[in-house]
PDB file of N, CA and C in Angstrom:
ATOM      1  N   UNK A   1     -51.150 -92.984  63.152  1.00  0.00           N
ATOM      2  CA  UNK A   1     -50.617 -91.783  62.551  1.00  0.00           C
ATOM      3  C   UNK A   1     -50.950 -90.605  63.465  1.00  0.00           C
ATOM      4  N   UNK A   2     -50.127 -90.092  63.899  1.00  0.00           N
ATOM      5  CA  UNK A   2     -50.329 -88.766  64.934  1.00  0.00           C
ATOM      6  C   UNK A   2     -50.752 -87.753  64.133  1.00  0.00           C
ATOM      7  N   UNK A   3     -51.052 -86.599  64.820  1.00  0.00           N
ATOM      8  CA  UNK A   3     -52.047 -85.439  64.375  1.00  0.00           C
ATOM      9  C   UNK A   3     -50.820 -84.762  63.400  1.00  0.00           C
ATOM     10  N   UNK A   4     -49.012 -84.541  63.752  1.00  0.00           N
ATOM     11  CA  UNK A   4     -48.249 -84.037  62.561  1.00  0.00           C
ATOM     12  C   UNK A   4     -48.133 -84.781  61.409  1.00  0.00           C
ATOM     13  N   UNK A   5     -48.531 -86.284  61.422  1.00  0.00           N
ATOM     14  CA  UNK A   5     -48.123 -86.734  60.136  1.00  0.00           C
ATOM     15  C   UNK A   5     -49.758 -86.681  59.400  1.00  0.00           C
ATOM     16  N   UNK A   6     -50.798 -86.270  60.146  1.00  0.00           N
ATOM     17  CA  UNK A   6     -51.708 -85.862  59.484  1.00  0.00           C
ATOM     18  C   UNK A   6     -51.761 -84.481  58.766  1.00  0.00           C
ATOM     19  N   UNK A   7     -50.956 -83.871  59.626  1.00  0.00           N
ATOM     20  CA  UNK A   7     -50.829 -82.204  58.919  1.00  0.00           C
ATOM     21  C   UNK A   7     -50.186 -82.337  58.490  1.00  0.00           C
ATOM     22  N   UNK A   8     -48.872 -82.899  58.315  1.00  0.00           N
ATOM     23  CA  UNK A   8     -47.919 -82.912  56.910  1.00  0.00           C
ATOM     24  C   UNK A   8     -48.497 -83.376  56.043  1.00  0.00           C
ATOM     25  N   UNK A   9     -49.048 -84.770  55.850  1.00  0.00           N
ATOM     26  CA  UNK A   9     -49.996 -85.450  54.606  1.00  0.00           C
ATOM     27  C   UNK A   9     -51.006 -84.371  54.409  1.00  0.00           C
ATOM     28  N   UNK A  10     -51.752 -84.017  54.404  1.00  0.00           N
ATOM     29  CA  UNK A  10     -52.772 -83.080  54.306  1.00  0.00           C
ATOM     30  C   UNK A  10     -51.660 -81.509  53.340  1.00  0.00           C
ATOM     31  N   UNK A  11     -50.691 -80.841  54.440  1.00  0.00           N
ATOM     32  CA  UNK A  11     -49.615 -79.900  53.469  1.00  0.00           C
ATOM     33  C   UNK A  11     -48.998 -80.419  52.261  1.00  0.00           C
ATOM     34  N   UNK A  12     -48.916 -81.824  52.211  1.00  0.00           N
ATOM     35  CA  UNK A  12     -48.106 -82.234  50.738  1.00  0.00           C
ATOM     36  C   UNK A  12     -49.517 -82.583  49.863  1.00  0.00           C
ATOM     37  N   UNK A  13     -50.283 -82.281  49.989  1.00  0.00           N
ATOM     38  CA  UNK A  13     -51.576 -82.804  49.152  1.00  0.00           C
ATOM     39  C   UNK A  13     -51.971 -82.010  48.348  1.00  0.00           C
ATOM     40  N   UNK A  14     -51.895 -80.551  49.569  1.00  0.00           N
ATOM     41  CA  UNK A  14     -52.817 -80.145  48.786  1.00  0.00           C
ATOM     42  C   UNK A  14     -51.190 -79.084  47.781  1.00  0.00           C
ATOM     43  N   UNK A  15     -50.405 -79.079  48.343  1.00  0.00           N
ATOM     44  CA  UNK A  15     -48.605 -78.302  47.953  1.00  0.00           C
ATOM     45  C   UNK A  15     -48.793 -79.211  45.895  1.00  0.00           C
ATOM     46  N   UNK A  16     -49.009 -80.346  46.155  1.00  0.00           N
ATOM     47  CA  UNK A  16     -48.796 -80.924  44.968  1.00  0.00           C
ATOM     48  C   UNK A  16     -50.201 -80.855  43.794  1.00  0.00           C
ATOM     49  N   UNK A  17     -51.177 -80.542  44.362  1.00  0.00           N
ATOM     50  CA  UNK A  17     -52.639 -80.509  43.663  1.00  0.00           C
ATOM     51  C   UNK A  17     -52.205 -79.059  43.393  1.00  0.00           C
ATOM     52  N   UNK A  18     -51.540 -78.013  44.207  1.00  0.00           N
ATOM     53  CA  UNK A  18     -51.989 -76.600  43.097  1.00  0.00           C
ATOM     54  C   UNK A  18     -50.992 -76.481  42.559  1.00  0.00           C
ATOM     55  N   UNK A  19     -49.554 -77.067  42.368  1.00  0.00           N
ATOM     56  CA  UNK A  19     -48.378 -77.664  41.541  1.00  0.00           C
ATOM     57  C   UNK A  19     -48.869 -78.099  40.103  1.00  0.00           C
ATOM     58  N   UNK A  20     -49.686 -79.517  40.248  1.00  0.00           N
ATOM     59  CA  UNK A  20     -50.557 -79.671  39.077  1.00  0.00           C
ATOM     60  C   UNK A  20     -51.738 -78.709  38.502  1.00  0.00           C
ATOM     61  N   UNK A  21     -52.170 -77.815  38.891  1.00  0.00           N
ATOM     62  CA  UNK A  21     -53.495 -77.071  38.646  1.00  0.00           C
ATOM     63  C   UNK A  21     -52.438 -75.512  37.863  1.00  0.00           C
ATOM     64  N   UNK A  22     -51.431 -75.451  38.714  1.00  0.00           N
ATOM     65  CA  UNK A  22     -51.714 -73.820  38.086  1.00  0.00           C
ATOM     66  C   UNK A  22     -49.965 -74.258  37.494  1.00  0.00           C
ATOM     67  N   UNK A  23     -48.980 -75.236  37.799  1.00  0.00           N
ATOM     68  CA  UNK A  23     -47.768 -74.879  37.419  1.00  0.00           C
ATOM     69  C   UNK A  23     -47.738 -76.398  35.582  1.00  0.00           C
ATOM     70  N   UNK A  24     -48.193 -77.151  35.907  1.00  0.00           N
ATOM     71  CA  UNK A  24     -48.648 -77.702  35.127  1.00  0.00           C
ATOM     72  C   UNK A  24     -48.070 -79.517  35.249  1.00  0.00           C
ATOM     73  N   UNK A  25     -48.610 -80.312  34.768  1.00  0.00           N
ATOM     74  CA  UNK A  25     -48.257 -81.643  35.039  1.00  0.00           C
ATOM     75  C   UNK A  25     -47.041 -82.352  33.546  1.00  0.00           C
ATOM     76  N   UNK A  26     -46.900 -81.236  32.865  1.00  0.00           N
ATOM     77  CA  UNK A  26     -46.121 -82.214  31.683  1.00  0.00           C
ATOM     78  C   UNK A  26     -44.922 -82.355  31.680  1.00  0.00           C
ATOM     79  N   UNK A  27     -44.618 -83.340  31.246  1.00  0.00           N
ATOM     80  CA  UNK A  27     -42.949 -84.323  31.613  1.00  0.00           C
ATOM     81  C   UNK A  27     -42.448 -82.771  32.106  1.00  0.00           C
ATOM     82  N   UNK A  28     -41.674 -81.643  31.181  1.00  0.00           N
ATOM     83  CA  UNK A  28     -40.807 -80.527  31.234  1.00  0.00           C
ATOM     84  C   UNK A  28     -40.623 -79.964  32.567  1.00  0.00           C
ATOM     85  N   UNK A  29     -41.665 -80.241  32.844  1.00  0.00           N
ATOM     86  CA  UNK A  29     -42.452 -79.708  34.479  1.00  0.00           C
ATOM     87  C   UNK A  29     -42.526 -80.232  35.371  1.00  0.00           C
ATOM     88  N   UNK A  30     -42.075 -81.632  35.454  1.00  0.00           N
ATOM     89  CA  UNK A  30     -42.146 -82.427  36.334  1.00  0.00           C
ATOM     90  C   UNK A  30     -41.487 -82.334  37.536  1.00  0.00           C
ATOM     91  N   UNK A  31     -40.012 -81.579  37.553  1.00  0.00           N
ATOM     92  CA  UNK A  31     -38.939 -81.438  38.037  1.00  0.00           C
ATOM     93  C   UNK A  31     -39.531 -80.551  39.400  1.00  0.00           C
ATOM     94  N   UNK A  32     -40.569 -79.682  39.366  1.00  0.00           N
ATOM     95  CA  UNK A  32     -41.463 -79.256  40.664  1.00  0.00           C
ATOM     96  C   UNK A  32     -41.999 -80.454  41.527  1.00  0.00           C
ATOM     97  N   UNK A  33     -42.371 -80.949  40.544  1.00  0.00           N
ATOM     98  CA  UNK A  33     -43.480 -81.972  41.617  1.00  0.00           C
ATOM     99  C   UNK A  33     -42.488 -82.892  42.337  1.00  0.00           C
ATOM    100  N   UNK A  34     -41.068 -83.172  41.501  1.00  0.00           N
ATOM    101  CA  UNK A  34     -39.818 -84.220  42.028  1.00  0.00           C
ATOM    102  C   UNK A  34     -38.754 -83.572  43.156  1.00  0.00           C
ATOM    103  N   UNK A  35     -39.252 -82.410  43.410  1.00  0.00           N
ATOM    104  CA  UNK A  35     -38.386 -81.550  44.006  1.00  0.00           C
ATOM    105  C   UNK A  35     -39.389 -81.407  45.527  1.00  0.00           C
ATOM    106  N   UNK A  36     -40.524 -81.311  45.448  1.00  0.00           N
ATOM    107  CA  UNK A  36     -41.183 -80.949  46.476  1.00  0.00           C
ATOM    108  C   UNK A  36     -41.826 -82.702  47.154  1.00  0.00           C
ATOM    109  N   UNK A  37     -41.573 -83.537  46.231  1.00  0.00           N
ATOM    110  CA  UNK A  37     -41.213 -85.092  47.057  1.00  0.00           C
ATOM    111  C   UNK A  37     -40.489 -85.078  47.343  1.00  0.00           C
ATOM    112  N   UNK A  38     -38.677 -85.049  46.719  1.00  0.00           N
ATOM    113  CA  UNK A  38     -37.901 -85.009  47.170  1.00  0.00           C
ATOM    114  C   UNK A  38     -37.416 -84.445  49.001  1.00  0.00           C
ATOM    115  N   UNK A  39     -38.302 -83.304  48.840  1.00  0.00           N
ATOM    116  CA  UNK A  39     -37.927 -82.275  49.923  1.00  0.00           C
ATOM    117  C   UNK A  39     -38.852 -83.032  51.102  1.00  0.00           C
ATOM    118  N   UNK A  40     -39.599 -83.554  51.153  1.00  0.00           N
ATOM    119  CA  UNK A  40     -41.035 -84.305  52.248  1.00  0.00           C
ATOM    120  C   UNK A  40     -40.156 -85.836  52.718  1.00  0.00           C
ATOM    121  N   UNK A  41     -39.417 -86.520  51.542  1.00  0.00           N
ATOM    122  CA  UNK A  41     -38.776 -87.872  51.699  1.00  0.00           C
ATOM    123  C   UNK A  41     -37.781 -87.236  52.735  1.00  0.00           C
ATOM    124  N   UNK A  42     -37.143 -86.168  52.420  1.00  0.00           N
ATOM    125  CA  UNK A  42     -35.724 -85.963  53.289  1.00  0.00           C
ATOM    126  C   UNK A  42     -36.053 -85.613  54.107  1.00  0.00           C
ATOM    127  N   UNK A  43     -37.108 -84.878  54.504  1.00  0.00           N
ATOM    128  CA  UNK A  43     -37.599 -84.467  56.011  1.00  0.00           C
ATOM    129  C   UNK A  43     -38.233 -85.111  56.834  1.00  0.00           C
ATOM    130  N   UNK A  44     -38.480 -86.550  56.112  1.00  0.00           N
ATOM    131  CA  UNK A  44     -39.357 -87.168  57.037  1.00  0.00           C
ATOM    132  C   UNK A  44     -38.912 -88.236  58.264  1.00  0.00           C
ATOM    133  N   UNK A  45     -37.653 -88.349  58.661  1.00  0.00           N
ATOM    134  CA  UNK A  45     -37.131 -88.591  59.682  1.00  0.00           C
ATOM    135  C   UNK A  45     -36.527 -87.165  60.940  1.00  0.00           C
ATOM    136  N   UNK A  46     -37.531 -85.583  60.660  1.00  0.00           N
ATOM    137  CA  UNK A  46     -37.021 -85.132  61.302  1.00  0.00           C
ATOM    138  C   UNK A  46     -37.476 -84.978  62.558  1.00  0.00           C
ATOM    139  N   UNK A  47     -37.065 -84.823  63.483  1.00  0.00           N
ATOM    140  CA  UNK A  47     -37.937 -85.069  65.455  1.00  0.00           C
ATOM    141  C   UNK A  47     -37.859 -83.373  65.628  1.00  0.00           C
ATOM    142  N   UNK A  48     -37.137 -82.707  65.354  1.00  0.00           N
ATOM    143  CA  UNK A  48     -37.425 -81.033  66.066  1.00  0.00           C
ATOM    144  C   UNK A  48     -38.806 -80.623  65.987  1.00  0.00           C
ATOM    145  N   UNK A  49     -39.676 -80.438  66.905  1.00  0.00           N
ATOM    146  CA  UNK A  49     -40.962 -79.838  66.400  1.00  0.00           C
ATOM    147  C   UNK A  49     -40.632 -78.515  65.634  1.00  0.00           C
ATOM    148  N   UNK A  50     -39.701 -77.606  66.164  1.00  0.00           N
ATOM    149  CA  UNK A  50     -39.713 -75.871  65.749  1.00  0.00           C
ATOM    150  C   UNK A  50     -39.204 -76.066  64.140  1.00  0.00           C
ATOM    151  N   UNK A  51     -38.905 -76.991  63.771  1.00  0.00           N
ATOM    152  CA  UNK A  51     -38.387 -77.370  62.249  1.00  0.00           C
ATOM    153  C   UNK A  51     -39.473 -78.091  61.435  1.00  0.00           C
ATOM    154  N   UNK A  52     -39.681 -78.885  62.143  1.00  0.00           N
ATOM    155  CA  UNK A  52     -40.919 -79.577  61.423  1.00  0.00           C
ATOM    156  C   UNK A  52     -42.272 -78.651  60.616  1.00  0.00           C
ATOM    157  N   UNK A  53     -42.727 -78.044  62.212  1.00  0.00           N
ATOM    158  CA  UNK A  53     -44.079 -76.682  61.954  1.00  0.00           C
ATOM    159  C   UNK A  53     -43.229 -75.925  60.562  1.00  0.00           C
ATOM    160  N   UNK A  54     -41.620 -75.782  60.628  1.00  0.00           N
ATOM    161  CA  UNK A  54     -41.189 -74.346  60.565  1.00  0.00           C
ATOM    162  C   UNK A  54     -41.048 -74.801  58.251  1.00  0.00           C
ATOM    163  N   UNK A  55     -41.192 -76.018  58.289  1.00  0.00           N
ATOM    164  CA  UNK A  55     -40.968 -76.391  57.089  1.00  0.00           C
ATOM    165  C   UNK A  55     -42.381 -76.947  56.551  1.00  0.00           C
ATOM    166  N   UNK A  56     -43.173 -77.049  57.353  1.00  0.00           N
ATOM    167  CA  UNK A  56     -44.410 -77.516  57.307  1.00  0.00           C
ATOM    168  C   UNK A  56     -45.261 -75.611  56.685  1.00  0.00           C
ATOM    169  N   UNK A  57     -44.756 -74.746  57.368  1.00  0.00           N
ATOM    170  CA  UNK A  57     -45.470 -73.475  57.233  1.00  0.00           C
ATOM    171  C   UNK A  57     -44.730 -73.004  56.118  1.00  0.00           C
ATOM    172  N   UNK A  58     -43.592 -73.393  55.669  1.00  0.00           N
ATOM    173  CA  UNK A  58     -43.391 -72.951  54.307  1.00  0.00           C
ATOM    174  C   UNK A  58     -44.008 -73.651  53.082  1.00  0.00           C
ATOM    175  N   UNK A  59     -43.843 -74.365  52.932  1.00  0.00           N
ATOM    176  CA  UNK A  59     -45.100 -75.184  52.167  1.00  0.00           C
ATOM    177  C   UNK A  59     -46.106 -74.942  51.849  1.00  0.00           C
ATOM    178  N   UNK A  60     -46.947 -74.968  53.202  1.00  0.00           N
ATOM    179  CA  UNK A  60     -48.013 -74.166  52.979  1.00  0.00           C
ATOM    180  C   UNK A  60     -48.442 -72.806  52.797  1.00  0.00           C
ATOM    181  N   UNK A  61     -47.184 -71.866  52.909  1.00  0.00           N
ATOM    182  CA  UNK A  61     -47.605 -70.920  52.287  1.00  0.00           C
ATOM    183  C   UNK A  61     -47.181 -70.281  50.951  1.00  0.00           C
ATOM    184  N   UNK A  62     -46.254 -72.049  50.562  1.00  0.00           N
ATOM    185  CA  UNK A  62     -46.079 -71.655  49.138  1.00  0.00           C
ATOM    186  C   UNK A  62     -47.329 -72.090  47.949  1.00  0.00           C
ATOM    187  N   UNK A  63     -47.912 -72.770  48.907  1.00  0.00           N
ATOM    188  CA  UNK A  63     -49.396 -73.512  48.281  1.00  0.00           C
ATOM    189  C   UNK A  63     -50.490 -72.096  48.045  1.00  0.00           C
ATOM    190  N   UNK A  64     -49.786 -71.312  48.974  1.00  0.00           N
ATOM    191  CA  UNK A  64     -51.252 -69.954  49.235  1.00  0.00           C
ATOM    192  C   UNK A  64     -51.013 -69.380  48.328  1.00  0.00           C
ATOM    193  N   UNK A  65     -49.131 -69.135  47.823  1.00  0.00           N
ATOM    194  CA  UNK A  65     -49.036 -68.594  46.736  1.00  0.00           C
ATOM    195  C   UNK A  65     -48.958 -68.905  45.458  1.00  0.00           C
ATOM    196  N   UNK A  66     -48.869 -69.961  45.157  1.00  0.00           N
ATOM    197  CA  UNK A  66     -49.408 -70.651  44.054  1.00  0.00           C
ATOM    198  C   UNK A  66     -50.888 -70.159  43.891  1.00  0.00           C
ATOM    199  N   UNK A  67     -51.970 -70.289  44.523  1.00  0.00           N
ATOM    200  CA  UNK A  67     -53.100 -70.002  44.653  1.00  0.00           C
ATOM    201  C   UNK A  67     -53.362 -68.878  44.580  1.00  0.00           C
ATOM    202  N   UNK A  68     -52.455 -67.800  45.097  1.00  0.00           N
ATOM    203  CA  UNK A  68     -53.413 -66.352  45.211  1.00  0.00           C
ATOM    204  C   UNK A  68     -52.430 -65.562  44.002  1.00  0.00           C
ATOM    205  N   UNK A  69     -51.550 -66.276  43.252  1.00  0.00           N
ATOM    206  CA  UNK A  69     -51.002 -65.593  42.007  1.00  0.00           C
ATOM    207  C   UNK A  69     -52.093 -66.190  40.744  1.00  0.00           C
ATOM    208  N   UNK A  70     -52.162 -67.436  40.706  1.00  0.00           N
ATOM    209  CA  UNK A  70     -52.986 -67.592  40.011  1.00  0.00           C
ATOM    210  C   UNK A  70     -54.591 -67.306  39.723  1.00  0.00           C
ATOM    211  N   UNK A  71     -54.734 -66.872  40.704  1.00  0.00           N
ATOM    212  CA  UNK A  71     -56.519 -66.103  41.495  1.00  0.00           C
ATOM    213  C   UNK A  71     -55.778 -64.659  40.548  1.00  0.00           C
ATOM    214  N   UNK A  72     -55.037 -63.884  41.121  1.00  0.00           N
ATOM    215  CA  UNK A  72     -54.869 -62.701  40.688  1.00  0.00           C
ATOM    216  C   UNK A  72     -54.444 -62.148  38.803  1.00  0.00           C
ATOM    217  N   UNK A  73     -54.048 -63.353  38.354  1.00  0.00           N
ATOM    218  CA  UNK A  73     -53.667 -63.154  36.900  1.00  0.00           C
ATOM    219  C   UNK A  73     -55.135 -63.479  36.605  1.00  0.00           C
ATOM    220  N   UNK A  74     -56.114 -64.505  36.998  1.00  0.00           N
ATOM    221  CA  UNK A  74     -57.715 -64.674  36.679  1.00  0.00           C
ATOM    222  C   UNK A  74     -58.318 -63.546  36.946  1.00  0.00           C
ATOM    223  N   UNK A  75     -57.728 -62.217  37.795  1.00  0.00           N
ATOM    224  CA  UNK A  75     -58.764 -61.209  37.679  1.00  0.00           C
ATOM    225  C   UNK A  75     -58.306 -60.109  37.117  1.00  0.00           C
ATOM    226  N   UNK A  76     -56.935 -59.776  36.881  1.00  0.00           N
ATOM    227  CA  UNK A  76     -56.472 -59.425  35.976  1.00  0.00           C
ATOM    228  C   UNK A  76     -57.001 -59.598  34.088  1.00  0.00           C
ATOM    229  N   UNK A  77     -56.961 -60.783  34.098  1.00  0.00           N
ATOM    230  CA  UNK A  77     -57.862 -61.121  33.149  1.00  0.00           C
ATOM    231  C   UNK A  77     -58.737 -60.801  32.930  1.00  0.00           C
ATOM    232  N   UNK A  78     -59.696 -61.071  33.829  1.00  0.00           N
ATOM    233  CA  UNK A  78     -61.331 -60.997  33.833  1.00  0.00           C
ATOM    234  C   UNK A  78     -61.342 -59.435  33.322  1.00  0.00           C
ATOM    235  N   UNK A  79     -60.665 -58.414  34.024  1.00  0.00           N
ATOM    236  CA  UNK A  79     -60.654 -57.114  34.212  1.00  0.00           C
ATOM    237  C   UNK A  79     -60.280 -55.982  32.786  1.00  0.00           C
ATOM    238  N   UNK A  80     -59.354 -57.120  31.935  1.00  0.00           N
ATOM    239  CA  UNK A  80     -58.840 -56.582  30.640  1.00  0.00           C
ATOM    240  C   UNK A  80     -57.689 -55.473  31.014  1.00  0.00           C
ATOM    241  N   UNK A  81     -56.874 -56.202  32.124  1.00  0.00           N
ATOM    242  CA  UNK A  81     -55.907 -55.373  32.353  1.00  0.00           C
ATOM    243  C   UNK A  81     -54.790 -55.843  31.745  1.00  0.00           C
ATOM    244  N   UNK A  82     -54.035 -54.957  30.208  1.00  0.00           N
ATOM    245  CA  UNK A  82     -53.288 -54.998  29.720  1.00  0.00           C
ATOM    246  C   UNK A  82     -52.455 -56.163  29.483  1.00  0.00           C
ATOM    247  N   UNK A  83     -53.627 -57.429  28.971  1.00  0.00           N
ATOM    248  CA  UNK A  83     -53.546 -59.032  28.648  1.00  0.00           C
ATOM    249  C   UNK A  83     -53.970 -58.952  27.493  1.00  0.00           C
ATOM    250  N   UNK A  84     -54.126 -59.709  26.255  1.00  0.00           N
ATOM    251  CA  UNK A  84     -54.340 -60.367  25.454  1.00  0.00           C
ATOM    252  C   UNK A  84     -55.384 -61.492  25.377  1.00  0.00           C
ATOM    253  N   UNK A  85     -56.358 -60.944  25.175  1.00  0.00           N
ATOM    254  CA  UNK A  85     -57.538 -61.647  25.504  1.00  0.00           C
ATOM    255  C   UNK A  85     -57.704 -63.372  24.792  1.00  0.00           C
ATOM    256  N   UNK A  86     -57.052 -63.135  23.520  1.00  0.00           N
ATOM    257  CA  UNK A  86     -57.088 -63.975  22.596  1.00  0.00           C
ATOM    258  C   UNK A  86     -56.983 -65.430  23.366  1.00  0.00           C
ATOM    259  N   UNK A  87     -55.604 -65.763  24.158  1.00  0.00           N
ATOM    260  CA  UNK A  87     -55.285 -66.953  24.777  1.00  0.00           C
ATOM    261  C   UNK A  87     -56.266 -66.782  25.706  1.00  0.00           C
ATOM    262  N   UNK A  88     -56.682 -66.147  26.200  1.00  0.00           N
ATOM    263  CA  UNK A  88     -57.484 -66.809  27.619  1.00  0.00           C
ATOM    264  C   UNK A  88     -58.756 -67.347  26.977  1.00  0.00           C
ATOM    265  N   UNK A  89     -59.319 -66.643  25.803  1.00  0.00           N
ATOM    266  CA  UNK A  89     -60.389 -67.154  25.194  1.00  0.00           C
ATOM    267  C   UNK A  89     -60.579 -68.686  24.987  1.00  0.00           C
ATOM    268  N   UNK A  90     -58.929 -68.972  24.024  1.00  0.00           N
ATOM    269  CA  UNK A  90     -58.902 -70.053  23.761  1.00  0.00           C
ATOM    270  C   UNK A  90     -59.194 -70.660  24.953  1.00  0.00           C
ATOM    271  N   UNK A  91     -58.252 -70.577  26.173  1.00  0.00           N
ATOM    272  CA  UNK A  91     -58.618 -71.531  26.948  1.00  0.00           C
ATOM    273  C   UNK A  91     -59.855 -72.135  28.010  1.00  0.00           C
ATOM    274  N   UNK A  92     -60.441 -70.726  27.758  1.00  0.00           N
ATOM    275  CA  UNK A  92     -61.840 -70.795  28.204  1.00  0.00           C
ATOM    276  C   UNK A  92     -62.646 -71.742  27.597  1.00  0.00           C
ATOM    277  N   UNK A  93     -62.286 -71.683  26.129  1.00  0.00           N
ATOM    278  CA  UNK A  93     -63.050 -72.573  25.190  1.00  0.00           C
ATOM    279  C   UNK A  93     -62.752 -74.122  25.242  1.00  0.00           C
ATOM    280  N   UNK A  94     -61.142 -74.122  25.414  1.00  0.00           N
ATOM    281  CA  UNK A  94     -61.359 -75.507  26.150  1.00  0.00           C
ATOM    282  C   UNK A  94     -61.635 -76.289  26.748  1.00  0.00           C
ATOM    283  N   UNK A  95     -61.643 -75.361  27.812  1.00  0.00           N
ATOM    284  CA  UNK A  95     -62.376 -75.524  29.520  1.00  0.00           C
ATOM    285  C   UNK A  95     -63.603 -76.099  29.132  1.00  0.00           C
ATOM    286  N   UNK A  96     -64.443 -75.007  28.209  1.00  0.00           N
ATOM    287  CA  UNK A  96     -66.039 -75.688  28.240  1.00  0.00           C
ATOM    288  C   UNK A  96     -66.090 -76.951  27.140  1.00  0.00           C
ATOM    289  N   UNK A  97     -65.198 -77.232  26.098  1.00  0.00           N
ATOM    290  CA  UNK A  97     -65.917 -78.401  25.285  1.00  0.00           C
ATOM    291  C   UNK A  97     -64.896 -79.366  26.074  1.00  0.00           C
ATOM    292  N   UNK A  98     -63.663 -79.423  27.085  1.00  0.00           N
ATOM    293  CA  UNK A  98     -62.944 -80.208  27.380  1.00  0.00           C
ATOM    294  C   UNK A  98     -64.815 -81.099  28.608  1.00  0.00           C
ATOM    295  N   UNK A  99     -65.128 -80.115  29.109  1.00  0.00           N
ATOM    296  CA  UNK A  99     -66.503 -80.529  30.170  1.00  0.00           C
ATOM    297  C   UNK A  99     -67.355 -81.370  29.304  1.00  0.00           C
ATOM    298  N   UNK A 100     -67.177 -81.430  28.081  1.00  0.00           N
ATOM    299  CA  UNK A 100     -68.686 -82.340  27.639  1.00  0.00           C
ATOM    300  C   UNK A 100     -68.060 -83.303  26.760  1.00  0.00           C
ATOM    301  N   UNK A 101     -66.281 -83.538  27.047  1.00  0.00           N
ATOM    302  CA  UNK A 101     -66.365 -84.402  26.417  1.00  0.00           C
ATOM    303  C   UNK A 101     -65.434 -84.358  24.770  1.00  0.00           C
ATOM    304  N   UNK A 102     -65.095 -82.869  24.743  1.00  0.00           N
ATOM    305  CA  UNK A 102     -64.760 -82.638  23.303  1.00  0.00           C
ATOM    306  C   UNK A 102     -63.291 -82.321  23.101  1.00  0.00           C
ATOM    307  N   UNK A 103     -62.799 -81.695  22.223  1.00  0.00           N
ATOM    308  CA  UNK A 103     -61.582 -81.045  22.504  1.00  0.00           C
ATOM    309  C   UNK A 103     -61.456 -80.036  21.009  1.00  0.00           C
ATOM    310  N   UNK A 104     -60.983 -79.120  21.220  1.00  0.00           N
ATOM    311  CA  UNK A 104     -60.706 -78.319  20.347  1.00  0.00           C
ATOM    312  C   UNK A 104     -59.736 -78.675  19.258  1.00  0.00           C
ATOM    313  N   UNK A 105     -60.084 -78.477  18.291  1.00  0.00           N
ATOM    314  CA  UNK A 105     -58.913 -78.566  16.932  1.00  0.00           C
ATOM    315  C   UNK A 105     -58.370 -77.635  16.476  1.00  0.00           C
ATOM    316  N   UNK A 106     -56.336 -78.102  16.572  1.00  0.00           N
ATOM    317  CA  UNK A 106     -55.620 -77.625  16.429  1.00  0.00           C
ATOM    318  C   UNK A 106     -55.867 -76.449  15.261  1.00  0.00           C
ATOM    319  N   UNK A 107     -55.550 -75.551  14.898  1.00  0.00           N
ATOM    320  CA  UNK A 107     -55.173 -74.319  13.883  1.00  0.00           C
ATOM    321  C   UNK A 107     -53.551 -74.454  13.397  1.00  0.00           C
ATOM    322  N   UNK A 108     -53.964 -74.168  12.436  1.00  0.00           N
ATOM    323  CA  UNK A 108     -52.706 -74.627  11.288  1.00  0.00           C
ATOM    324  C   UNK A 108     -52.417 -73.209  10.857  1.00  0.00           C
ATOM    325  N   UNK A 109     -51.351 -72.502  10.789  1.00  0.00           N
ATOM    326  CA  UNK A 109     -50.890 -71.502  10.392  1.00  0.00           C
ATOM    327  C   UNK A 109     -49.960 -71.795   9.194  1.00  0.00           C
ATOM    328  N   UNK A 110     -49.773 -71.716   7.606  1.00  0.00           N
ATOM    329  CA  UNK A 110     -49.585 -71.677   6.542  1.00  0.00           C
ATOM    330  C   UNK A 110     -48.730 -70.399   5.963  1.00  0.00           C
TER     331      UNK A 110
END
């Protein structure tokens, strides 16, 4: 495996880990993660280097932005800038009993 099909494997890794982390993994949603295989299967017979890098650097800097939007709504948050604290609570709260094991129970509105 040459050093580009190491940097492409390495760009689709980590392109699909912040896909799952911040855009989400359920069926509805899937159509990201089938779109950005899709797009790696069709490119992967291509020989131009200036195309390869040039699709290789979009990727990855759609990975940065996945990452640095979701960094920025977390400090937004943190900050109490004109959010709704309520949901992030919840999910904070998941976060910590999802860690030991637990899970939160649903609320029933009547």
């Amino acid at each position: 495996m040459g050093s580009k099909a190491l940097q492409a494997t390495k760009v689709y890794r980590h392109l699909l880990k912040a896909v799952k982390n911040h855009i989400g993994k359920e069926d509805h949603k899937r159509h990201f993660r089938d779109y950005i295989l899709q797009e790696f299967q069709n490119n992967r017979g291509l020989l131009d280097p200036a195309s390869i890098q040039q699709k290789l650097k979009a990727a990855h800097d759609y990975t940065y932005l996945l990452n640095s939007v979701h960094h920025h709504k977390e400090l937004l948050l943190s900050y109490n800038i004109a959010v709704d604290r309520s949901d992030e609570m919840k999910r904070m709260l998941g976060k910590s009993a999802s860690s030991v094991g637990l899970k939160l129970p649903e609320v029933y509105e009547a």
